[in-house]
Protein backbone atom coordinates (compact mmCIF):
# COMPACT_ATOMS: atom_id res chain seq x y z
CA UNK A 1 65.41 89.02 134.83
CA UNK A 2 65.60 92.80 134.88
CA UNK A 3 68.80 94.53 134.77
CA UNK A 4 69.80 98.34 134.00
CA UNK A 5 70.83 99.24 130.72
CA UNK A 6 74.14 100.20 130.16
CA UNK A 7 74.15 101.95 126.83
CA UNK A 8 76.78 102.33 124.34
CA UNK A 9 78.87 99.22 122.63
CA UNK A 10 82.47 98.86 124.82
CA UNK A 11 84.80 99.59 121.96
CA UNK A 12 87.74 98.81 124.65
CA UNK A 13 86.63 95.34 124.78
CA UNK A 14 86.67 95.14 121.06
CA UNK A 15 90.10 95.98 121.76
CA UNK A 16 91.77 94.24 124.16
CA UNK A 17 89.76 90.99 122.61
CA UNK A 18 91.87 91.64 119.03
CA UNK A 19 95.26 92.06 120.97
CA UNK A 20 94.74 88.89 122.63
CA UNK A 21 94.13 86.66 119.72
CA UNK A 22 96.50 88.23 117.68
CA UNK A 23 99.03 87.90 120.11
CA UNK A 24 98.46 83.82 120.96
CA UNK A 25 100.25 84.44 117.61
CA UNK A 26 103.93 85.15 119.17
CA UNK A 27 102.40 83.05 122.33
CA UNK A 28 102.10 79.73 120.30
CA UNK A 29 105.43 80.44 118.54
CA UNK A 30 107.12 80.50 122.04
CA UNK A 31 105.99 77.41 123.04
CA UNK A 32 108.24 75.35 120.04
CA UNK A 33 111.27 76.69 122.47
CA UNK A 34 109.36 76.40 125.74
CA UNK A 35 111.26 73.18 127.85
CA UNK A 36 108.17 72.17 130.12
CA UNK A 37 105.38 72.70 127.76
CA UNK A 38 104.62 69.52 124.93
CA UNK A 39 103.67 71.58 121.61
CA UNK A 40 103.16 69.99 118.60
CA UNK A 41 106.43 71.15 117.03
CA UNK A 42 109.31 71.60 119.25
CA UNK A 43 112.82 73.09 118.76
CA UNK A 44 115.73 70.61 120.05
CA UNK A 45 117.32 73.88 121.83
CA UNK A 46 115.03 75.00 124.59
CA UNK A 47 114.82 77.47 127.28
CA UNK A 48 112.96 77.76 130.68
CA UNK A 49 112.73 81.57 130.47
CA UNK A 50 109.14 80.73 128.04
CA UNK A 51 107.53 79.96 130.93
CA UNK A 52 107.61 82.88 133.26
CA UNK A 53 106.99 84.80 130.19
CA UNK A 54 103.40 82.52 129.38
CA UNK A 55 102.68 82.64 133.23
CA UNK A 56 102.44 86.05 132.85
CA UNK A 57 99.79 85.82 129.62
CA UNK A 58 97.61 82.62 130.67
CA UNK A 59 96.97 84.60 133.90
CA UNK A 60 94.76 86.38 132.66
CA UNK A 61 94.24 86.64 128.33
CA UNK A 62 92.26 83.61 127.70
CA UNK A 63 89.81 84.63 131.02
CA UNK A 64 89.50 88.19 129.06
CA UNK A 65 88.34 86.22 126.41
CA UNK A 66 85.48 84.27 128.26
CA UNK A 67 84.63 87.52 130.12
CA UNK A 68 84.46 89.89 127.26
CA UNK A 69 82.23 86.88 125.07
CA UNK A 70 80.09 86.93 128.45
CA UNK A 71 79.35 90.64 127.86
CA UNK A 72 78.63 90.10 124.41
CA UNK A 73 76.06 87.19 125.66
CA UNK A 74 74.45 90.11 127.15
CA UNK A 75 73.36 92.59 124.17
CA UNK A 76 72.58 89.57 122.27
CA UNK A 77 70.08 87.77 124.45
CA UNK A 78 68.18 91.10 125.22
CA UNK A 79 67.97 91.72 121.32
CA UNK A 80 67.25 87.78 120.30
CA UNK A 81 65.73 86.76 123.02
CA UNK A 82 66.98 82.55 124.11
CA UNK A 83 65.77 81.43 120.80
CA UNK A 84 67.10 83.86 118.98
CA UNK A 85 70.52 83.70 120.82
CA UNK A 86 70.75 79.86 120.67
CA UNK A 87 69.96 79.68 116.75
CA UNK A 88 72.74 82.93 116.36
CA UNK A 89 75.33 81.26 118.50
CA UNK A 90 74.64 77.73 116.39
CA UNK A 91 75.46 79.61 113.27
CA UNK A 92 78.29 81.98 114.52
CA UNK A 93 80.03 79.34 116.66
CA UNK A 94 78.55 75.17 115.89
CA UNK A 95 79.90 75.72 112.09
CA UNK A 96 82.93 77.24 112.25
CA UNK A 97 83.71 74.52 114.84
CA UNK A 98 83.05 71.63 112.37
CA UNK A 99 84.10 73.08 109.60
CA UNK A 100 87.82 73.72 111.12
CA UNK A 101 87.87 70.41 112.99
CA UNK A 102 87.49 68.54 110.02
CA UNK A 103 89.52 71.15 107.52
CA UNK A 104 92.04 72.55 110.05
CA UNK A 105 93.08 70.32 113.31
CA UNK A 106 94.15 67.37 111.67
CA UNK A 107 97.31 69.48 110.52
CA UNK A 108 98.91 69.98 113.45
CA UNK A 109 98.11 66.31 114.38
CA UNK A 110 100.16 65.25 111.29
CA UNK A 111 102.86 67.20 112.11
CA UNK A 112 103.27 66.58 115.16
CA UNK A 113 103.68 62.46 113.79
CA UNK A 114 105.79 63.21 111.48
CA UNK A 115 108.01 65.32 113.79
CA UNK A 116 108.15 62.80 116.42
CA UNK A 117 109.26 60.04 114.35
CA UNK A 118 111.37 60.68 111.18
CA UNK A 119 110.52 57.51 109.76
CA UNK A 120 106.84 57.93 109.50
CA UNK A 121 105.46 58.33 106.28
CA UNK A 122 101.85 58.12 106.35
CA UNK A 123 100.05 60.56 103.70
CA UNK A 124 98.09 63.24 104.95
CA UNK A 125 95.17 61.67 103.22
CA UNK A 126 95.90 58.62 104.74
CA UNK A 127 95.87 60.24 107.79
CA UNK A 128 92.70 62.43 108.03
CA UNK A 129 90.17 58.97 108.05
CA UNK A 130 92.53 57.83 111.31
CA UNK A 131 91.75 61.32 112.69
CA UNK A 132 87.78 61.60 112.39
CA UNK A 133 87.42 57.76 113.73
CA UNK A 134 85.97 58.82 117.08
CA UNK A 135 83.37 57.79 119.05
CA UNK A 136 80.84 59.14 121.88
CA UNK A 137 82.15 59.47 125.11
CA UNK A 138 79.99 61.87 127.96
CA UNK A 139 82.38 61.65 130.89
CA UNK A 140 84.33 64.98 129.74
CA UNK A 141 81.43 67.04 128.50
CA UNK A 142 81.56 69.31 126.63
CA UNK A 143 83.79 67.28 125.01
CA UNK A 144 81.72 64.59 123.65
CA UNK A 145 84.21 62.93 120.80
CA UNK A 146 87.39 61.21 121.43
CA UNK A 147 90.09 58.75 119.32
CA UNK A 148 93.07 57.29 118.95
CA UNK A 149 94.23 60.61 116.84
CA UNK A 150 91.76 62.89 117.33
CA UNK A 151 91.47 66.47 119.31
CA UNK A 152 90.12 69.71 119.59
CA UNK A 153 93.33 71.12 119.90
CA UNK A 154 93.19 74.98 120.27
CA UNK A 155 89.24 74.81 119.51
CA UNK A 156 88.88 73.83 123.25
CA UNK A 157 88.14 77.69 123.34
CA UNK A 158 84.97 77.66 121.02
CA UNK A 159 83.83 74.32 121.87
CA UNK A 160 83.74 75.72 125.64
CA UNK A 161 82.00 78.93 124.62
CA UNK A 162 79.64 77.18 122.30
CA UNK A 163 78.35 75.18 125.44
CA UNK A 164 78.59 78.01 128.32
CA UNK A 165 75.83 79.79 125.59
CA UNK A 166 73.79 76.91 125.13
CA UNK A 167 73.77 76.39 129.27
CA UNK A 168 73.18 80.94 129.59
CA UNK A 169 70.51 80.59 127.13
CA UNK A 170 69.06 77.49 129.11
CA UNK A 171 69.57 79.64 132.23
CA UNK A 172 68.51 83.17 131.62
CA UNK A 173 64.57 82.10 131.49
CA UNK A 174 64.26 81.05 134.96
CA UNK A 175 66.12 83.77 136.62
CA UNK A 176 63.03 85.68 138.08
CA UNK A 177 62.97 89.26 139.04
CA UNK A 178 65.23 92.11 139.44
CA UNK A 179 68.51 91.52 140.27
CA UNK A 180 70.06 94.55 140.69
CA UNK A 181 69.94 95.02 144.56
CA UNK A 182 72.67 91.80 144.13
CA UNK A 183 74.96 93.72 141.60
CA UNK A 184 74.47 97.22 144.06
CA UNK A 185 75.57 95.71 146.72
CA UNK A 186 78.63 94.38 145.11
CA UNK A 187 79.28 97.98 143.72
CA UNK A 188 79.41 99.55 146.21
CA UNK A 189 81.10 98.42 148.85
CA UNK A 190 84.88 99.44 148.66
CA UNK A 191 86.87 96.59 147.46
CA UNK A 192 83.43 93.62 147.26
CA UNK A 193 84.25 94.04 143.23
CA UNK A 194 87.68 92.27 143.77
CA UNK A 195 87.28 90.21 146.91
CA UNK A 196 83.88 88.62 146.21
CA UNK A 197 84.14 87.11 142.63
CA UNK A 198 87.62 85.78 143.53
CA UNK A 199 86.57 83.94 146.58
CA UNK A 200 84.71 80.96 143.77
CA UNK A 201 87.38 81.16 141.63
CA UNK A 202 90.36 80.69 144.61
CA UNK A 203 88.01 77.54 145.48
CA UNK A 204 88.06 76.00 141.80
CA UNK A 205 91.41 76.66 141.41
CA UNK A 206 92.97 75.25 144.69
CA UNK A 207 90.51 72.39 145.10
CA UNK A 208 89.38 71.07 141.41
CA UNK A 209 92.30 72.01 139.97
CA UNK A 210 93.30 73.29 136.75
CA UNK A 211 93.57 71.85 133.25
CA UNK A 212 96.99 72.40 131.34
CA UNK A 213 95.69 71.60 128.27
CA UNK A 214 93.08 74.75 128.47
CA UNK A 215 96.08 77.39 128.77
CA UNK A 216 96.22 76.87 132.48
CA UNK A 217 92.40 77.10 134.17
CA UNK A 218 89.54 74.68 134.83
CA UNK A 219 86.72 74.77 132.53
CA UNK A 220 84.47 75.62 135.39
CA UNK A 221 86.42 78.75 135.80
CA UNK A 222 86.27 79.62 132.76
CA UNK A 223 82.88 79.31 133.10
CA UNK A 224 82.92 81.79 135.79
CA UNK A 225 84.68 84.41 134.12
CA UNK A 226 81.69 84.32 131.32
CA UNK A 227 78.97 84.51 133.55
CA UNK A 228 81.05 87.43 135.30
CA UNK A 229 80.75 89.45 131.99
CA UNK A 230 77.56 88.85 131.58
CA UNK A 231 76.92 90.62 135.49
CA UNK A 232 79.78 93.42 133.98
CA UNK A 233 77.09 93.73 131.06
CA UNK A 234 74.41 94.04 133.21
CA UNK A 235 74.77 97.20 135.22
CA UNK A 236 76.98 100.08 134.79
CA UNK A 237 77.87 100.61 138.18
CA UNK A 238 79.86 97.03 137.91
CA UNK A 239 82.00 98.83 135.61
CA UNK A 240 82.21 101.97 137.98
CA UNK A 241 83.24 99.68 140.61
CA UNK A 242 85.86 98.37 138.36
CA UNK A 243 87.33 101.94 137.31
CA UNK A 244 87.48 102.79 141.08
CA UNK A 245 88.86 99.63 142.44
CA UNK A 246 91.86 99.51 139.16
CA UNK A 247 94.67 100.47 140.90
CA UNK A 248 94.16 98.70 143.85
CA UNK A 249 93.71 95.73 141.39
CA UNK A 250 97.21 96.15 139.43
CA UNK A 251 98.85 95.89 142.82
CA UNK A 252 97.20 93.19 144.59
CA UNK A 253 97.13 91.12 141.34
CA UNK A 254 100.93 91.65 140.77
CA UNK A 255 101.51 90.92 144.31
CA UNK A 256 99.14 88.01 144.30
CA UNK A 257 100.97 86.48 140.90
CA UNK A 258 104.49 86.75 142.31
CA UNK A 259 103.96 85.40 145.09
CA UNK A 260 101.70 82.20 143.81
CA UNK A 261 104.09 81.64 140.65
CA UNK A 262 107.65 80.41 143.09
CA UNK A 263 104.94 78.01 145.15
CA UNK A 264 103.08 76.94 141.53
CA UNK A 265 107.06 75.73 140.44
CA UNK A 266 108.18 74.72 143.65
CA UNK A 267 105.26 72.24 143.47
CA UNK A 268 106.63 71.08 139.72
CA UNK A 269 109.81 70.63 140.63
CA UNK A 270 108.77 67.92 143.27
CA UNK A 271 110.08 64.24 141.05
CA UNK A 272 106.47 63.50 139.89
CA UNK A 273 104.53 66.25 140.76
CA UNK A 274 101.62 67.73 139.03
CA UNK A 275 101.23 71.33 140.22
CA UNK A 276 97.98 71.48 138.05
CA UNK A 277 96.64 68.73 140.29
CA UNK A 278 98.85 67.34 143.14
CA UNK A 279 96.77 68.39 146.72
CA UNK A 280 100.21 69.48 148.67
CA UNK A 281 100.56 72.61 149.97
CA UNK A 282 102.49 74.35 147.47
CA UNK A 283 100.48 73.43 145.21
CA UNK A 284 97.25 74.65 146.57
CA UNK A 285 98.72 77.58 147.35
CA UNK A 286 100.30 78.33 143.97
CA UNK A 287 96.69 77.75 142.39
CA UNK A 288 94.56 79.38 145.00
CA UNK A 289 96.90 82.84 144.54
CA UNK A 290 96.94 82.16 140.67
CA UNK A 291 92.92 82.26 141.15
CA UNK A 292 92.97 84.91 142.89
CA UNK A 293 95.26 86.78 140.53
CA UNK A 294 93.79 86.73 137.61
CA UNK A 295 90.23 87.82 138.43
CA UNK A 296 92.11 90.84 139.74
CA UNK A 297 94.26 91.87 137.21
CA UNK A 298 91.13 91.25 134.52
CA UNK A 299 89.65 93.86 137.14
CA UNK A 300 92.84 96.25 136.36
CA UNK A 301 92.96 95.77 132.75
CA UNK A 302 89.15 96.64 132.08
CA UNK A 303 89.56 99.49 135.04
CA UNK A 304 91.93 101.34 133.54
CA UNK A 305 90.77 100.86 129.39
CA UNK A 306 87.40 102.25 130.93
CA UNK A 307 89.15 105.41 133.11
CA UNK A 308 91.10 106.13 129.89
CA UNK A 309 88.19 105.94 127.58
CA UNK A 310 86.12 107.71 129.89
CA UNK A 311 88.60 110.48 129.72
CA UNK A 312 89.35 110.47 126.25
CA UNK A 313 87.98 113.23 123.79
CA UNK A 314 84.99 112.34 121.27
CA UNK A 315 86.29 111.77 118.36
CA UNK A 316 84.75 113.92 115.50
CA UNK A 317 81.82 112.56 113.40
CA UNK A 318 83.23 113.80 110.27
CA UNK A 319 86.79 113.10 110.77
CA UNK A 320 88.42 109.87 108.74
CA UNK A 321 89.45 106.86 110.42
CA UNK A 322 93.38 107.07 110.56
CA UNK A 323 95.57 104.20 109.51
CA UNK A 324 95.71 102.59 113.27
CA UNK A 325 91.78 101.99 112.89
CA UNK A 326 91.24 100.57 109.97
CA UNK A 327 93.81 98.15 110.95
CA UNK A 328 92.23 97.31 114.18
CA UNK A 329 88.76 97.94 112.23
CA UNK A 330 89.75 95.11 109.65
CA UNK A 331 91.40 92.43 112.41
CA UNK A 332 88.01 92.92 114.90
CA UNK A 333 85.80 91.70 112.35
CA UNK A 334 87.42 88.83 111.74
CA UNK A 335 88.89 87.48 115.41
CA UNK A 336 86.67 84.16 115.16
CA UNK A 337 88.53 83.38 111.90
CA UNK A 338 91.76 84.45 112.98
CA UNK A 339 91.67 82.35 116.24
CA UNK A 340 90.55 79.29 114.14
CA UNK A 341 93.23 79.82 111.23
CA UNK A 342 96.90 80.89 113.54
CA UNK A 343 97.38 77.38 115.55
CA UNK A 344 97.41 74.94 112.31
CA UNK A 345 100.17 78.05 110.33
CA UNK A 346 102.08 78.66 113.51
CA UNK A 347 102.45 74.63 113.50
CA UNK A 348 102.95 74.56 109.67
CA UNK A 349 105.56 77.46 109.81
CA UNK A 350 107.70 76.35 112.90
CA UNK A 351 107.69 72.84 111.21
CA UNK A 352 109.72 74.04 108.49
CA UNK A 353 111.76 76.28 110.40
CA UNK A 354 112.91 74.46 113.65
CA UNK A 355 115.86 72.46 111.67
CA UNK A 356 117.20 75.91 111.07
CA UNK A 357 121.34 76.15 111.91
CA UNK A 358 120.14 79.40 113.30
CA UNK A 359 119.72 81.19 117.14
CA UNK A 360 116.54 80.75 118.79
CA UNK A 361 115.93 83.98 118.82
CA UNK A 362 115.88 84.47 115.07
CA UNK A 363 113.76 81.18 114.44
CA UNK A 364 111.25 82.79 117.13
CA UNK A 365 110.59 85.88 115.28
CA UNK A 366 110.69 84.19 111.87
CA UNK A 367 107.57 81.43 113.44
CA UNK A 368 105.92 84.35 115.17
CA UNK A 369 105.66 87.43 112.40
CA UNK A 370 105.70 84.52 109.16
CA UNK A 371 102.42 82.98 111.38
CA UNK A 372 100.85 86.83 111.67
CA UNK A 373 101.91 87.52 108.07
CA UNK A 374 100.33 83.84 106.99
CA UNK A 375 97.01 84.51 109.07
CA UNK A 376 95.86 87.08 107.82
CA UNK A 377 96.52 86.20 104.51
CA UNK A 378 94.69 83.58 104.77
CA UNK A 379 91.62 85.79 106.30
CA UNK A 380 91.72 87.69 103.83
CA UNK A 381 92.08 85.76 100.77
CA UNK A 382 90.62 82.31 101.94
CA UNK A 383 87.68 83.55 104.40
CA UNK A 384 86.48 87.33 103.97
CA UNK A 385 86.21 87.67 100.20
CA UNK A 386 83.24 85.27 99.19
CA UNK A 387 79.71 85.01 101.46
CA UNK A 388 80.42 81.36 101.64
CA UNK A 389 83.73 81.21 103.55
CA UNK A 390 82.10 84.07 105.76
CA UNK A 391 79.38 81.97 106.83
CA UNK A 392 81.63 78.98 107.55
CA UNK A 393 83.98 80.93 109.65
CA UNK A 394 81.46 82.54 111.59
CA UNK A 395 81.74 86.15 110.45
CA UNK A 396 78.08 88.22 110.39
CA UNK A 397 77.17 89.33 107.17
CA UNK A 398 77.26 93.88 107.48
CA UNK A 399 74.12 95.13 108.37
CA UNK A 400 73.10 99.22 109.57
CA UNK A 401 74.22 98.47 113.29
CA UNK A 402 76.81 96.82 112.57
CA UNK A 403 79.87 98.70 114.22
CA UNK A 404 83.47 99.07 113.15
CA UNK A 405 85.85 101.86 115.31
CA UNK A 406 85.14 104.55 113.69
CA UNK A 407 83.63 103.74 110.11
CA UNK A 408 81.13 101.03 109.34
CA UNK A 409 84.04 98.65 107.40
CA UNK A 410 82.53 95.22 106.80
CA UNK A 411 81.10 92.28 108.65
CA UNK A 412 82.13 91.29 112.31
CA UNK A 413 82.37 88.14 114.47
CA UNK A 414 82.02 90.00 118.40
């Protein structure tokens, strides 16, 4: 398969990829107030208003995520080669996903037990067995293991990744030829960049359906959006298209969400109705403009990073990193371990605090900055300090290329 190089590391991506995981942070804490949605820990006062505010996030942060890994597929196959990208991706992704569903997920599990029925008193160590008693099943692939207690729970993320790799490393060897006349085309005609890639997703969306349990898309969307950034890898005039198209973007996305979001709750207000699922009209409707949506605004977000980095300054070689970047430096190398660690202490946290006498509002911000405060503590002083815990976690040991926003500041997980 022969593509055209496109150069220098993203550093935007890098970005945008941090402020997403950190903030599923204050996402997750919202949901313990959110009426519809069934978290694991849930506040007796709720509110509605939650979920208008997570519309507006699912949209489109966990498809950044799948996009931005699928651009990261990218540099490393055509620097590992298949082999060398299927034994990386076993390392950096299979262990950290045993390792926290045996260490981590049972947690929330418990909780969520012992929150549901006062009376239960079951040990957490007579609770972990009940949890890893679980048996093949194929029918939901990737998700091969099921029981009475167990789950992936917010892992669904890395065990879909882990499998889209496998199935791109599978893939990549019998793609013959050059395929940039396809990604041209696409370029450059005025407006292909938004309109084609939506059309699939608009289809998988009205007519499969989407999956509540996966923050609101179909797995084979999500699919989608990775093999998308692996095309945005590809060739640079993808991401030219995407610069010039980014305003149209904001405003067709925008216009796109609002108008699929009324039809999406119209559908769930039907006694019964499944707006995820159901095959009425406004529920077809609310997913096919929800499809279309969020391919657009991903479109916008990346546009615009890319027109402002692209008209940004160099920064000096010699100049020190100011505060702001060595923050960011220190949470981008470790968003694997981050993601894994915040559900199971958001859980923990909001367990302890939801029988508050207090406002919502005050038990929201206590859950959502205790959680930050509690995750990356635990990076720090559980994961990052020993070469052990790095390798479980999935963090890459430092090496010359490795790259850190403006100093070279430890080991990374992109």
């Amino acid at each position: 398969m022969t593509t055209q190089d496109t150069g220098a590391r993203r550093t935007e991506l890098d970005a945008i990829r941090t402020l997403v995981v950190v903030g599923l942070v204050f996402f997750h804490s919202a949901l313990v107030f959110d009426t519809r949605d069934d978290y694991y820990v849930k506040n007796a006062e709720t509110t509605e208003a939650t979920t208008v505010a997570a519309a507006l996030a699912v949209v489109w942060a966990m498809p950044m995520l799948f996009l931005i890994a699928g651009a990261g597929s990218w540099h490393s196959l055509r620097k590992r080669g298949p082999t060398g990208f299927t034994r990386e991706r076993l390392l950096r992704l299979g262990v950290p996903l045993v390792v926290a569903t045996v260490l981590l997920i049972p947690l929330p599990v418990w909780l969520r037990e012992r929150a549901a029925d006062p009376a239960y008193d079951q040990s957490y160590t007579d609770f972990l067995p009940l949890f890893l008693d679980v048996r093949w099943q194929w029918s939901n692939a990737p998700f091969v293991l099921e029981g009475e207690y167990f789950e992936t729970g917010h892992l669904w993320f890395v065990v879909l990744l882990f499998a889209f790799s496998l199935l791109l490393a599978g893939l990549v060897p019998l793609v013959k030829g050059d395929v940039r006349p396809a990604l041209g085309a696409l370029a450059r005609r005025r407006g292909a960049i938004l309109l084609l890639p939506a059309v699939p997703l608009t289809l998988i969306c009205a007519f499969v359906g989407l999956e509540e349990s996966f923050a609101g898309w179909s797995r084979w969307a999500y699919l989608l959006f990775f093999l998308y950034g692996f095309g945005l890898a590809a060739d640079e005039r993808i991401r030219a298209a995407m610069r010039r198209e980014a305003v149209l973007a904001v405003v067709l996305g925008l216009a796109l969400f609002l108008t699929g979001l009324p039809l999406f709750l119209l559908a769930g207000e039907v006694e019964g109705g499944d707006p995820f699922t159901d095959m009425t009209g406004p529920a077809i409707g609310g997913r096919a403009l929800y499809g279309s949506a969020g391919w657009c605004l991903l479109v916008a977000i990346l546009g615009l990073l890319d027109r402002r980095v692209a008209g940004r300054a160099p920064r000096p070689a010699d100049r020190s990193p100011g505060h702001g970047l060595r923050l960011y430096g220190y949470l981008a190398a470790g968003v694997l371990p981050l993601y894994v660690l915040h559900q199971p202490i958001v859980v923990g946290v909001a367990y302890g605090v939801v029988g508050w006498e207090a406002p919502m509002p005050v038990k929201y911000l206590v859950i959502a900055f205790g959680s930050l405060a509690l995750t990356i503590a635990a990076y720090d002083l559980l994961v990052r300090r020993t070469r052990a815990t790095r390798f479980l976690f999935g963090i890459r040991e430092p090496s010359r290329d490795t790259y850190s926003p403006g100093h070279r500041s430890g080991p990374k997980t992109s």
